[in-house]
C-alpha atoms as a PDB file:
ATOM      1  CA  UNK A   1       0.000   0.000   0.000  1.00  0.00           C
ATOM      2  CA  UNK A   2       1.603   3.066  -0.995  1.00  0.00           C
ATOM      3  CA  UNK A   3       1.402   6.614   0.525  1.00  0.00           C
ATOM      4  CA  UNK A   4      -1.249   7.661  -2.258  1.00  0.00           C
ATOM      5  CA  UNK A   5      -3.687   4.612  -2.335  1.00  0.00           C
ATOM      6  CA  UNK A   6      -6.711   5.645  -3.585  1.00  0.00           C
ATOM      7  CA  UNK A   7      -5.779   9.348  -4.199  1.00  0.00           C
ATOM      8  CA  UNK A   8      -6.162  11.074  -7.726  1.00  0.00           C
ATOM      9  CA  UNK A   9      -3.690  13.124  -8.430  1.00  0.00           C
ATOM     10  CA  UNK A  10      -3.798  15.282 -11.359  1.00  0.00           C
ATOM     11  CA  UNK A  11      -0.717  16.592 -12.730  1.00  0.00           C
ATOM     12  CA  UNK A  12      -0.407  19.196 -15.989  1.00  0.00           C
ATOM     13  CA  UNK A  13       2.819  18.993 -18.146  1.00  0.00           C
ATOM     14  CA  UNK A  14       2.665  15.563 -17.626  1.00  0.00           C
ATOM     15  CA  UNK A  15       4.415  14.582 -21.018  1.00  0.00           C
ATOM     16  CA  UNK A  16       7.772  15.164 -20.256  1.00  0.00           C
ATOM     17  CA  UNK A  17      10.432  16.369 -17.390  1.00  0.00           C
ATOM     18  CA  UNK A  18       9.688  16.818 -14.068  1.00  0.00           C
ATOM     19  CA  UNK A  19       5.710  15.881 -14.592  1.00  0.00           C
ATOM     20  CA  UNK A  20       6.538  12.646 -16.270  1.00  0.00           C
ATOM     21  CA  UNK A  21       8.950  11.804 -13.482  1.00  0.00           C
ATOM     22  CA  UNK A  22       6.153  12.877 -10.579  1.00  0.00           C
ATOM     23  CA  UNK A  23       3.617  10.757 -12.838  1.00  0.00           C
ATOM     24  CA  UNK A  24       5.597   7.680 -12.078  1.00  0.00           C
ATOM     25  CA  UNK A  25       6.693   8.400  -8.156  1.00  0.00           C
ATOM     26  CA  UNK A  26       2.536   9.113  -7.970  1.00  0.00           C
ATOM     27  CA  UNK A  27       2.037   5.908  -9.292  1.00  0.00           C
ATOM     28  CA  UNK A  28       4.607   4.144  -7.398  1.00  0.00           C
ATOM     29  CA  UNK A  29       2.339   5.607  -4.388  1.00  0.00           C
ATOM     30  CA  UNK A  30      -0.571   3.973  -5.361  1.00  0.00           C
ATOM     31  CA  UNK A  31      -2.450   6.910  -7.318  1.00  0.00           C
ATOM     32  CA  UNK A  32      -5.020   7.270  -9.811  1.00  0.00           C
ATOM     33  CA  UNK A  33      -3.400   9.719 -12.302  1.00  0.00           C
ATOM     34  CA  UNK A  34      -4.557  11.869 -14.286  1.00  0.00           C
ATOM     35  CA  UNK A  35      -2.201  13.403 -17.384  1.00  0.00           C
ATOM     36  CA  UNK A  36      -2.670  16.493 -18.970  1.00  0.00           C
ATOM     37  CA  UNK A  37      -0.431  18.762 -21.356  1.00  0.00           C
ATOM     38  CA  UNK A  38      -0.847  19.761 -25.134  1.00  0.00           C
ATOM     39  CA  UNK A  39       0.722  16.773 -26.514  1.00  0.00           C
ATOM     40  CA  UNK A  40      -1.569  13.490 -26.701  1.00  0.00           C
ATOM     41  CA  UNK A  41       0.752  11.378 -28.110  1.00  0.00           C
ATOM     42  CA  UNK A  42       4.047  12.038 -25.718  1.00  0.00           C
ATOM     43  CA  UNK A  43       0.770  11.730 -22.773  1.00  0.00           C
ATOM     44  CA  UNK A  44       0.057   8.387 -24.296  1.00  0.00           C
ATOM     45  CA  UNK A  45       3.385   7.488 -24.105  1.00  0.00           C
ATOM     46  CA  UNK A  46       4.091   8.390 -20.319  1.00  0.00           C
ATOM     47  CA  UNK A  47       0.755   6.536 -20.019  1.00  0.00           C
ATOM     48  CA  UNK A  48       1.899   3.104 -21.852  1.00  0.00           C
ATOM     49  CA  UNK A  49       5.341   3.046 -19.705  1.00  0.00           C
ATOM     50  CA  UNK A  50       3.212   2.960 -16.420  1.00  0.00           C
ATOM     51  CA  UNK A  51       3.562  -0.727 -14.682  1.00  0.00           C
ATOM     52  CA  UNK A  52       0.477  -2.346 -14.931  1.00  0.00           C
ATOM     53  CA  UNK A  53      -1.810  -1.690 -12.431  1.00  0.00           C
ATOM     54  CA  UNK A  54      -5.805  -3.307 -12.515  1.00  0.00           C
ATOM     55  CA  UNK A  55      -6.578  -1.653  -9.730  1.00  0.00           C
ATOM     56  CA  UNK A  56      -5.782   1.678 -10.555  1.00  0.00           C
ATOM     57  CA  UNK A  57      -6.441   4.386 -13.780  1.00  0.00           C
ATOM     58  CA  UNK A  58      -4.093   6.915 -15.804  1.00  0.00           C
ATOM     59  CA  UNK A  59      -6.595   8.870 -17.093  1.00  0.00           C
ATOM     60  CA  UNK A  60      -5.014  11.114 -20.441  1.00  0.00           C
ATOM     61  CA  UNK A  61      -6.539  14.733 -20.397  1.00  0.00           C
ATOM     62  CA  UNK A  62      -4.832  17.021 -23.379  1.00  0.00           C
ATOM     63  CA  UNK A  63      -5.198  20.513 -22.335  1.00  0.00           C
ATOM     64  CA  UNK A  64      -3.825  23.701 -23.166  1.00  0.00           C
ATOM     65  CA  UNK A  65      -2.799  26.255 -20.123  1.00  0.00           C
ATOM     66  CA  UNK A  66      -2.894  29.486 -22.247  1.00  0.00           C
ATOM     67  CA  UNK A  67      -6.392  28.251 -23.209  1.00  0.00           C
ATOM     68  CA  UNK A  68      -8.072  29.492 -19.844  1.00  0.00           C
ATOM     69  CA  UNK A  69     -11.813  29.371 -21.050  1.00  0.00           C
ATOM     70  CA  UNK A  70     -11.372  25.718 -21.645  1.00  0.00           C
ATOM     71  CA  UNK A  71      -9.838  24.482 -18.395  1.00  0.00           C
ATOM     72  CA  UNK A  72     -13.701  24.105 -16.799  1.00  0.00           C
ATOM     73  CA  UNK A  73     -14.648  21.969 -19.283  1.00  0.00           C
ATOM     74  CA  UNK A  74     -11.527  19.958 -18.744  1.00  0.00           C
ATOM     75  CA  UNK A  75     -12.709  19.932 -14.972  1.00  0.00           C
ATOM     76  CA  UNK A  76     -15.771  18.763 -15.412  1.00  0.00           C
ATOM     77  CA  UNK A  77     -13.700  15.574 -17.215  1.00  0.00           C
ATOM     78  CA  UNK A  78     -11.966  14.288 -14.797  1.00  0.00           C
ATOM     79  CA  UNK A  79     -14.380  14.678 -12.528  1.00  0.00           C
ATOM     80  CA  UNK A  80     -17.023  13.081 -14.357  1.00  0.00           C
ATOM     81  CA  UNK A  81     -14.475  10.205 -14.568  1.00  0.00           C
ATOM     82  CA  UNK A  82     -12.993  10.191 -11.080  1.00  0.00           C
ATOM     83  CA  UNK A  83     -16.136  11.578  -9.133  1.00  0.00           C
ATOM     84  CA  UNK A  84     -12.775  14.260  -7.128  1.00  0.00           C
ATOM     85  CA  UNK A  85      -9.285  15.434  -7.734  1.00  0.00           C
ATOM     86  CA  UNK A  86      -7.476  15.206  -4.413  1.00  0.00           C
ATOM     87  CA  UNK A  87      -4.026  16.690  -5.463  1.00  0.00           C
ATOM     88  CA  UNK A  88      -3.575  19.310  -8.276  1.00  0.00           C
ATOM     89  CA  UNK A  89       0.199  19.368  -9.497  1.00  0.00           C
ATOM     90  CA  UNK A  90       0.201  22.939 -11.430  1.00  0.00           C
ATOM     91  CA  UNK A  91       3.593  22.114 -13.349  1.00  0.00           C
ATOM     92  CA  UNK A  92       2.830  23.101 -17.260  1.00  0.00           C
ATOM     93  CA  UNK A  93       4.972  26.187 -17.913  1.00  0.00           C
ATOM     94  CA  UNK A  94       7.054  27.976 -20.653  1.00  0.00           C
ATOM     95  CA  UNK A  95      10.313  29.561 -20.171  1.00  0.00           C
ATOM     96  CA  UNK A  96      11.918  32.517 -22.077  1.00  0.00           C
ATOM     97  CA  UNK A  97      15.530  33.652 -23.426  1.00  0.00           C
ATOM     98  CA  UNK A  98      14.804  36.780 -24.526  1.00  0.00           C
ATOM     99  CA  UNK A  99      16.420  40.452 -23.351  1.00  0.00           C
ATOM    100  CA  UNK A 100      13.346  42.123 -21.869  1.00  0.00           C
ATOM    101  CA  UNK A 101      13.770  45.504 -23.348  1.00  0.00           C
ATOM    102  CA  UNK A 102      13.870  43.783 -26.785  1.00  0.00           C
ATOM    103  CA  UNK A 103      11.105  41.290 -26.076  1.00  0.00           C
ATOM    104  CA  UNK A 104       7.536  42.281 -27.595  1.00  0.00           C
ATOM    105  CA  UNK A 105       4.537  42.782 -24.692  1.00  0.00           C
ATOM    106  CA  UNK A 106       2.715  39.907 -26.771  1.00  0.00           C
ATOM    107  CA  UNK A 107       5.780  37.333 -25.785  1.00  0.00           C
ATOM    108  CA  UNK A 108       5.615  38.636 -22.062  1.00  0.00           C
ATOM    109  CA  UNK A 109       1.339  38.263 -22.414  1.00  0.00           C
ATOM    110  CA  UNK A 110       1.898  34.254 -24.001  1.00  0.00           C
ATOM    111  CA  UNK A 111       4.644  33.442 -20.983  1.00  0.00           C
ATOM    112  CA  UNK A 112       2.560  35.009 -18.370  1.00  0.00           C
ATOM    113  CA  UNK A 113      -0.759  33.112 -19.729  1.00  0.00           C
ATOM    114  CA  UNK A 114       0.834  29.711 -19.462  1.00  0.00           C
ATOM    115  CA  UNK A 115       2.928  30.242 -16.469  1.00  0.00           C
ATOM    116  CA  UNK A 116       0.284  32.333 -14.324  1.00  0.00           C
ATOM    117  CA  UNK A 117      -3.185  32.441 -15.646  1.00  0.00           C
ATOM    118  CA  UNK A 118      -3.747  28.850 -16.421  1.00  0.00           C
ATOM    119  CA  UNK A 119      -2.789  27.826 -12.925  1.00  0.00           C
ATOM    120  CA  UNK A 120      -5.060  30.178 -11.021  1.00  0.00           C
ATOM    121  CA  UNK A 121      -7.959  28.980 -13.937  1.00  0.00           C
ATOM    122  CA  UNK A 122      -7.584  25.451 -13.116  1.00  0.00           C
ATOM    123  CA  UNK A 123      -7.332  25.948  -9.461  1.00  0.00           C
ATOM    124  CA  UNK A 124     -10.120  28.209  -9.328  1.00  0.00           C
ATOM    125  CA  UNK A 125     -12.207  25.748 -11.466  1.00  0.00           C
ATOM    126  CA  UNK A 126     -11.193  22.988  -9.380  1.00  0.00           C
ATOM    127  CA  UNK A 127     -11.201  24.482  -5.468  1.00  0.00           C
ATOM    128  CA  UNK A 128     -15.015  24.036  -4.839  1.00  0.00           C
ATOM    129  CA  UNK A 129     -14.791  20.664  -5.378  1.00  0.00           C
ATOM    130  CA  UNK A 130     -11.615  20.150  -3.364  1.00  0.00           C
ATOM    131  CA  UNK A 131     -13.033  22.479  -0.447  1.00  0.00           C
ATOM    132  CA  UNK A 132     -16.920  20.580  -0.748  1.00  0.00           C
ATOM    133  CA  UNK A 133     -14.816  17.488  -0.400  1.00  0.00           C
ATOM    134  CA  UNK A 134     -13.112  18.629   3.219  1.00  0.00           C
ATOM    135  CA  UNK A 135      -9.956  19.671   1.243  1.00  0.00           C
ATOM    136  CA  UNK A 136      -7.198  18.961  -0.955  1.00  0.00           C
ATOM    137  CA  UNK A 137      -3.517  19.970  -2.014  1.00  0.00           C
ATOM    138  CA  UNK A 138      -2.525  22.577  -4.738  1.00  0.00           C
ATOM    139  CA  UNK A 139       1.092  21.617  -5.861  1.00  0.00           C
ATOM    140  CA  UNK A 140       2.729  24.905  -7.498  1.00  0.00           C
ATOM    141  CA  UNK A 141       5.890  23.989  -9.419  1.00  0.00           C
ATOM    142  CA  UNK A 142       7.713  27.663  -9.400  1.00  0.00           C
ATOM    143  CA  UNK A 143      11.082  27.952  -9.744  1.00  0.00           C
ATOM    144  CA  UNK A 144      14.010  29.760  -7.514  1.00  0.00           C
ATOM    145  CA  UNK A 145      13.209  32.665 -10.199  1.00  0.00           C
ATOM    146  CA  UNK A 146      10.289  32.940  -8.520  1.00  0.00           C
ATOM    147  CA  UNK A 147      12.532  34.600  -5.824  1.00  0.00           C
ATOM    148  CA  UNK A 148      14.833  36.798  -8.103  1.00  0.00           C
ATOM    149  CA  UNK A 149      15.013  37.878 -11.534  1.00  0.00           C
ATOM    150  CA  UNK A 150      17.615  36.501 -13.766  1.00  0.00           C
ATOM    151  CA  UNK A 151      19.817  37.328 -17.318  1.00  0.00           C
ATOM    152  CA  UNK A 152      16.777  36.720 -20.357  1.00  0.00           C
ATOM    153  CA  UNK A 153      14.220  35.869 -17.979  1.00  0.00           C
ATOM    154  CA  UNK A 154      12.481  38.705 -17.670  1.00  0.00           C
ATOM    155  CA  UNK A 155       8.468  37.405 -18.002  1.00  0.00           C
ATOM    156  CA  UNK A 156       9.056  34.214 -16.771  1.00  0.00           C
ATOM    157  CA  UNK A 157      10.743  35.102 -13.114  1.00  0.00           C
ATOM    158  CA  UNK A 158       7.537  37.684 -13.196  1.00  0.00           C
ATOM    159  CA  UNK A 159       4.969  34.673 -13.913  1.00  0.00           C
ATOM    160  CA  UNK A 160       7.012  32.652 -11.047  1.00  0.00           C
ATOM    161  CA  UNK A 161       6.856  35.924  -8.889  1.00  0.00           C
ATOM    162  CA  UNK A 162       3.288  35.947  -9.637  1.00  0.00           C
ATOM    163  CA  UNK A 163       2.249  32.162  -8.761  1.00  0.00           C
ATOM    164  CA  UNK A 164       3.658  32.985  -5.144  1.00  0.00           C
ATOM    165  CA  UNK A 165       2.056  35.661  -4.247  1.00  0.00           C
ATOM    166  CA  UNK A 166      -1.604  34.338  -5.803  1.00  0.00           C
ATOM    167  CA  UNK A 167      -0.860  30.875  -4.097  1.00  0.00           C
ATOM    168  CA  UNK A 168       0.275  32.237  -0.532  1.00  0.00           C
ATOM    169  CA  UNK A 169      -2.718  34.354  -0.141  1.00  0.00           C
ATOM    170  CA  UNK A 170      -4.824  31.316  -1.350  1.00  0.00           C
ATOM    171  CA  UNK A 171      -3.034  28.941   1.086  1.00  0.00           C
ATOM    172  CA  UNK A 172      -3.805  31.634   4.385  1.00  0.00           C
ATOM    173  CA  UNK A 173      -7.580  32.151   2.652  1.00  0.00           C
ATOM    174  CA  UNK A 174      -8.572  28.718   2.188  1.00  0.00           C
ATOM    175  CA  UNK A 175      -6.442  26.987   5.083  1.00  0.00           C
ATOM    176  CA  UNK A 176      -9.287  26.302   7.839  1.00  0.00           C
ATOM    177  CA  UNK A 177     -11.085  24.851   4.933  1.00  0.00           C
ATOM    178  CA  UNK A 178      -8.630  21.826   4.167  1.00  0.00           C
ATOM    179  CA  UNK A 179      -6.712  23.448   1.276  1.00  0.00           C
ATOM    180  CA  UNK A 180      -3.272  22.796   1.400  1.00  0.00           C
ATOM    181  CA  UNK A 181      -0.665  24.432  -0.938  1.00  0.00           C
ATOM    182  CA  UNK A 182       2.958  23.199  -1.883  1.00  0.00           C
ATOM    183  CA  UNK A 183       5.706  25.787  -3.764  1.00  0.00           C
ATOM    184  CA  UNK A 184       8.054  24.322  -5.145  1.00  0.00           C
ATOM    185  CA  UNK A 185      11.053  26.147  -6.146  1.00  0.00           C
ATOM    186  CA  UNK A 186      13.483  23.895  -8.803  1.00  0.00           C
ATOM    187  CA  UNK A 187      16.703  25.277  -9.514  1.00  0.00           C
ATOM    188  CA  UNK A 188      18.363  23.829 -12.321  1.00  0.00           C
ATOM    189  CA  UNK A 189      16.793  20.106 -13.348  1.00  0.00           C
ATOM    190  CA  UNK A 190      18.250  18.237 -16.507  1.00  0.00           C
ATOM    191  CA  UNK A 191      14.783  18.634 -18.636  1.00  0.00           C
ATOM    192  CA  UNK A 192      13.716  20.440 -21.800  1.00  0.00           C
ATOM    193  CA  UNK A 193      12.541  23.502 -20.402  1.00  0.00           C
ATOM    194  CA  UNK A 194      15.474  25.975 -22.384  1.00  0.00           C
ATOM    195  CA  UNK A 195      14.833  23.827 -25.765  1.00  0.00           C
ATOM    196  CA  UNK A 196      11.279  25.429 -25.685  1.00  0.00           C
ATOM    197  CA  UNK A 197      11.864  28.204 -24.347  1.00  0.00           C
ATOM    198  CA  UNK A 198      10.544  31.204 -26.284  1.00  0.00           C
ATOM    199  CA  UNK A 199      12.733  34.015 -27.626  1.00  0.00           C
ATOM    200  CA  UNK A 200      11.441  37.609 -28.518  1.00  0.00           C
ATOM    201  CA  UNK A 201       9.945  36.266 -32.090  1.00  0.00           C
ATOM    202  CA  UNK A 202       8.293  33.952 -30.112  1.00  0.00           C
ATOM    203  CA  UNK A 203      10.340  30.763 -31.662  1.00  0.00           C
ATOM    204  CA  UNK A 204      11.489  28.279 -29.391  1.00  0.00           C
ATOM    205  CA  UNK A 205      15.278  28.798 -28.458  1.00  0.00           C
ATOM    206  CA  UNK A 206      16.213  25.346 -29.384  1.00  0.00           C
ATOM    207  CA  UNK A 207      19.239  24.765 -27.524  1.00  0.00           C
ATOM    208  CA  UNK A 208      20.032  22.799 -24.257  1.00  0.00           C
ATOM    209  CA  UNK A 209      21.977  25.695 -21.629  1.00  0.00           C
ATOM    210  CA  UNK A 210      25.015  23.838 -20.519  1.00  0.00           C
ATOM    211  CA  UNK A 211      23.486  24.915 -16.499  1.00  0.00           C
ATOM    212  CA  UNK A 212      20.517  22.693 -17.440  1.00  0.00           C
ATOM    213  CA  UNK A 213      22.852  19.753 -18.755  1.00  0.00           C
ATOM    214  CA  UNK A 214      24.704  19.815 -15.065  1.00  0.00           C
ATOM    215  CA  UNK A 215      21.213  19.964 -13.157  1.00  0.00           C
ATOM    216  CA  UNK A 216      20.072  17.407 -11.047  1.00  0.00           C
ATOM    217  CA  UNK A 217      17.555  14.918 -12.689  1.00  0.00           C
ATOM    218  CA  UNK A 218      13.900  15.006 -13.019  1.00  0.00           C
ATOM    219  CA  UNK A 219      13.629  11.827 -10.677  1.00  0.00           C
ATOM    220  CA  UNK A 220      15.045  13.431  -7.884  1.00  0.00           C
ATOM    221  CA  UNK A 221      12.870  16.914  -7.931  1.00  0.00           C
ATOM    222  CA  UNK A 222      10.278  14.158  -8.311  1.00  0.00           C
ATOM    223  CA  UNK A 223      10.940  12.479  -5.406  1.00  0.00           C
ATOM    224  CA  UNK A 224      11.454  15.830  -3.566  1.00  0.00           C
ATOM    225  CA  UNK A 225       7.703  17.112  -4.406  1.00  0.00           C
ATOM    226  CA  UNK A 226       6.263  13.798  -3.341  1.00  0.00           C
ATOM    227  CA  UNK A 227       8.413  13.606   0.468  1.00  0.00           C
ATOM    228  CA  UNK A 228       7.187  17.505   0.787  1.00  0.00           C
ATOM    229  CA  UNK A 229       3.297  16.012   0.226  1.00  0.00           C
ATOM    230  CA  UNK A 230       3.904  13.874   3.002  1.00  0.00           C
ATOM    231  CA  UNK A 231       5.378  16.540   4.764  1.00  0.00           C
ATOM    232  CA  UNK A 232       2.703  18.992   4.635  1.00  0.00           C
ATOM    233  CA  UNK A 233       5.667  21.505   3.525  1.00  0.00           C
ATOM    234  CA  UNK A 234       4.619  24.547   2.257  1.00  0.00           C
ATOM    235  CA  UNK A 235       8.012  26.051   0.212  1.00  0.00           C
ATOM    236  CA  UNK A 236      10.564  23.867  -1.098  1.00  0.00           C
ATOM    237  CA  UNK A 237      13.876  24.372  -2.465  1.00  0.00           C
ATOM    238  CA  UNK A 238      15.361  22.075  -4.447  1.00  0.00           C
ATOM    239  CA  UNK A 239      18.603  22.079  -6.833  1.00  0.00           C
ATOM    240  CA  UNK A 240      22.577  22.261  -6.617  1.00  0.00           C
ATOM    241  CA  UNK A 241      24.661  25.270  -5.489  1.00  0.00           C
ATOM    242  CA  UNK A 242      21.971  27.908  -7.119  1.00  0.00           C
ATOM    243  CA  UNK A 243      19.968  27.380  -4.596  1.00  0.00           C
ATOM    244  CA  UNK A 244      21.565  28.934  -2.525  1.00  0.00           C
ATOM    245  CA  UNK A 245      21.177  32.011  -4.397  1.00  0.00           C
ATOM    246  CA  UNK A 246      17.799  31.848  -2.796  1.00  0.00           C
ATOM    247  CA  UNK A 247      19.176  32.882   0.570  1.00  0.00           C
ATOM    248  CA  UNK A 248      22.111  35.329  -0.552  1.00  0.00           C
ATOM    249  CA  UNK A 249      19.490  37.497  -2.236  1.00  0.00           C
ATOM    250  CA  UNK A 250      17.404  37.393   1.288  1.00  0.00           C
ATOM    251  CA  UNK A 251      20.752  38.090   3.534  1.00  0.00           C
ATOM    252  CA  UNK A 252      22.735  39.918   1.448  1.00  0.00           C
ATOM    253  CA  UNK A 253      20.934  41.862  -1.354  1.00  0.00           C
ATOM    254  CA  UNK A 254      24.015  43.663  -2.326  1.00  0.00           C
ATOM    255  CA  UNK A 255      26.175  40.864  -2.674  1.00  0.00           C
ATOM    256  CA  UNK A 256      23.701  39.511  -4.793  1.00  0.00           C
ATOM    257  CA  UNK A 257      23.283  41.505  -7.110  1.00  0.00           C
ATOM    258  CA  UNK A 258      27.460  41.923  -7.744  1.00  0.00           C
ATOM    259  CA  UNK A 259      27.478  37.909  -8.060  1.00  0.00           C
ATOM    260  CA  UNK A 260      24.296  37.876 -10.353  1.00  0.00           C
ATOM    261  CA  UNK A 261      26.091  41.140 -12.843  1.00  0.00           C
ATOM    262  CA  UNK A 262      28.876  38.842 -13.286  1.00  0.00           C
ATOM    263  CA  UNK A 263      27.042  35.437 -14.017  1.00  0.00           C
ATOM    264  CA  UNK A 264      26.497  33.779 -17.511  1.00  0.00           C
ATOM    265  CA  UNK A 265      22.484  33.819 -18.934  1.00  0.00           C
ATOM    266  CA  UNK A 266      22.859  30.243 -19.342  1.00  0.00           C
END
C-alpha cells in the first residue's frame, strides 16, 4: 500500500520532465493519475510506460494552459471520470531567453498566460470541489526565479513571482477549509525547459543551456515534491549550489546583485 492509495492526483505537463517523473513516483504511491499537457501522443506514451496496475487508472486529459476558457470543461472531465481530484500538481509552464527591453509585450502576455493564468484557472475551477470534499492539495511547481530575476528571464521570473504571491494568499484564505498548498522552487533540473523556451519572435530557443545539462535529474525533484506532500511543507527548495542564491538574495541583497552582474544567462 503506498502513501497515495486511492488518491487522484492530477498533474499538468505531464508529457515530459519533471511531470513525467512525478507521474511515475505518484504511481509508485498507489495513485489514480490523471495526465494532462498539449501533446496526446508524448501523454500516451508516459501513459503506456506505467507498470500495470488493474486496480488503478491513468486517465489522459490534453489541455492547453494558455487556453483558460477551456480548463472548466476539462474539470468537469476528470471529474465526471474520477467523481474528485485530491491533489492538483500545477507544473505546465514555458520559459523565455529573450532580453526584456527587446522582447515584444505579446511574448511577455503568451509566458505570463501559461505560467500564471492557467494555474489560477484550473485551481479556481477545481477548489469548490476540493473544499466541498473537506480539502485537498494545490502543488505549485515555481522555480528559484520565482525569488529573483535573472539574465533573459524577464516574463518568466515575473509569472514565477506571480504564482507565489496568488498561491500564498490562497493557502492563508482557504487553510481552515482543508486546502493545502505546496511551492516548489526547482533550480536547475536536466529537462527540456530551455529547448522550448521562447525568444522575442516567439520561436522556441532550441538549444540545451550547458546549467541545465549539469542539473540534477527530473527523478530526484520528483521524489522531492512527493516527500514535501507527506510533509505537509509549504516552500521547497530544491537544486545544486543555485539554490543557494535563494538565501544570498534574502541576507545579502548587495552581494547579490554583484554575483548575479557577473554570471552567464545560461
Amino acid at each position: 500500500m503506498g502513501k497515495l492509495t486511492g488518491k487522484v492526483v492530477w498533474i499538468t505537463g505531464a508529457s515530459s520532465g519533471i511531470g513525467e517523473a512525478l507521474a511515475h513516483a505518484c504511481w509508485e504511491e498507489g495513485a489514480h493519475l490523471i495526465l494532462s499537457s498539449r501533446r496526446q501522443a508524448a501523454l500516451l506514451r508516459v501513459q503506456t510506460v506505467l507498470p500495470a496496475a488493474n486496480d488503478r487508472q491513468a486517465m489522459i486529459l490534453p489541455m492547453d494552459m494558455s487556453r483558460v476558457d477551456d480548463l472548466p470543461t476539462a474539470v468537469d472531465q476528470a471529474l465526471a471520470h474520477f467523481g474528485r481530484v485530491d491533489i492538483l500538481v500545477n507544473n505546465a509552464g514555458i520559459s523565455q531567453r529573450s532580453m526584456a527591453a527587446e522582447t515584444p509585450l505579446d511574448i511577455d502576455r503568451r509566458i505570463m498566460e501559461v505560467n500564471f493564468f492557467g494555474p489560477v484557472a484550473l485551481t479556481k475551477a477545481i477548489l469548490p470541489t476540493m473544499v466541498a470534499a473537506g480539502g485537498g492539495r494545490i502543488v505549485v511547481v515555481s522555480s528559484i526565479s520565482g525569488k529573483f530575476g535573472y539574465h533573459l528571464r524577464s516574463a518568466y521570473a515575473a509569472s514565477k513571482h506571480a504564482l507565489h504571491g496568488f498561491f500564498e494568499s490562497l493557502r492563508l484564505e482557504m487553510y481552515d477549509r482543508g486546502l493545502r498548498v505546496t511551492l516548489v522552487c526547482p533550480g536547475r533540473i536536466r529537462t527540456d525547459i530551455s529547448l522550448h523556451a521562447l525568444t522575442a519572435d516567439g520561436t522556441e530557443h532550441q538549444q540545451m543551456d550547458q546549467g541545465q545539462l549539469q542539473g540534477r535529474s527530473a527523478h530526484e525533484c520528483a521524489a522531492r515534491i512527493l516527500k514535501a506532500i507527506f510533509r505537509d511543507e509549504e516552500e521547497v527548495y530544491f537544486g545544486g549550489k543555485e539554490v543557494y542564491a535563494v538565501w544570498i538574495k534574502r541576507f545579502l541583497p548587495s552581494l547579490f546583485s554583484r554575483i548575479m552582474r557577473k554570471r552567464s544567462s545560461d
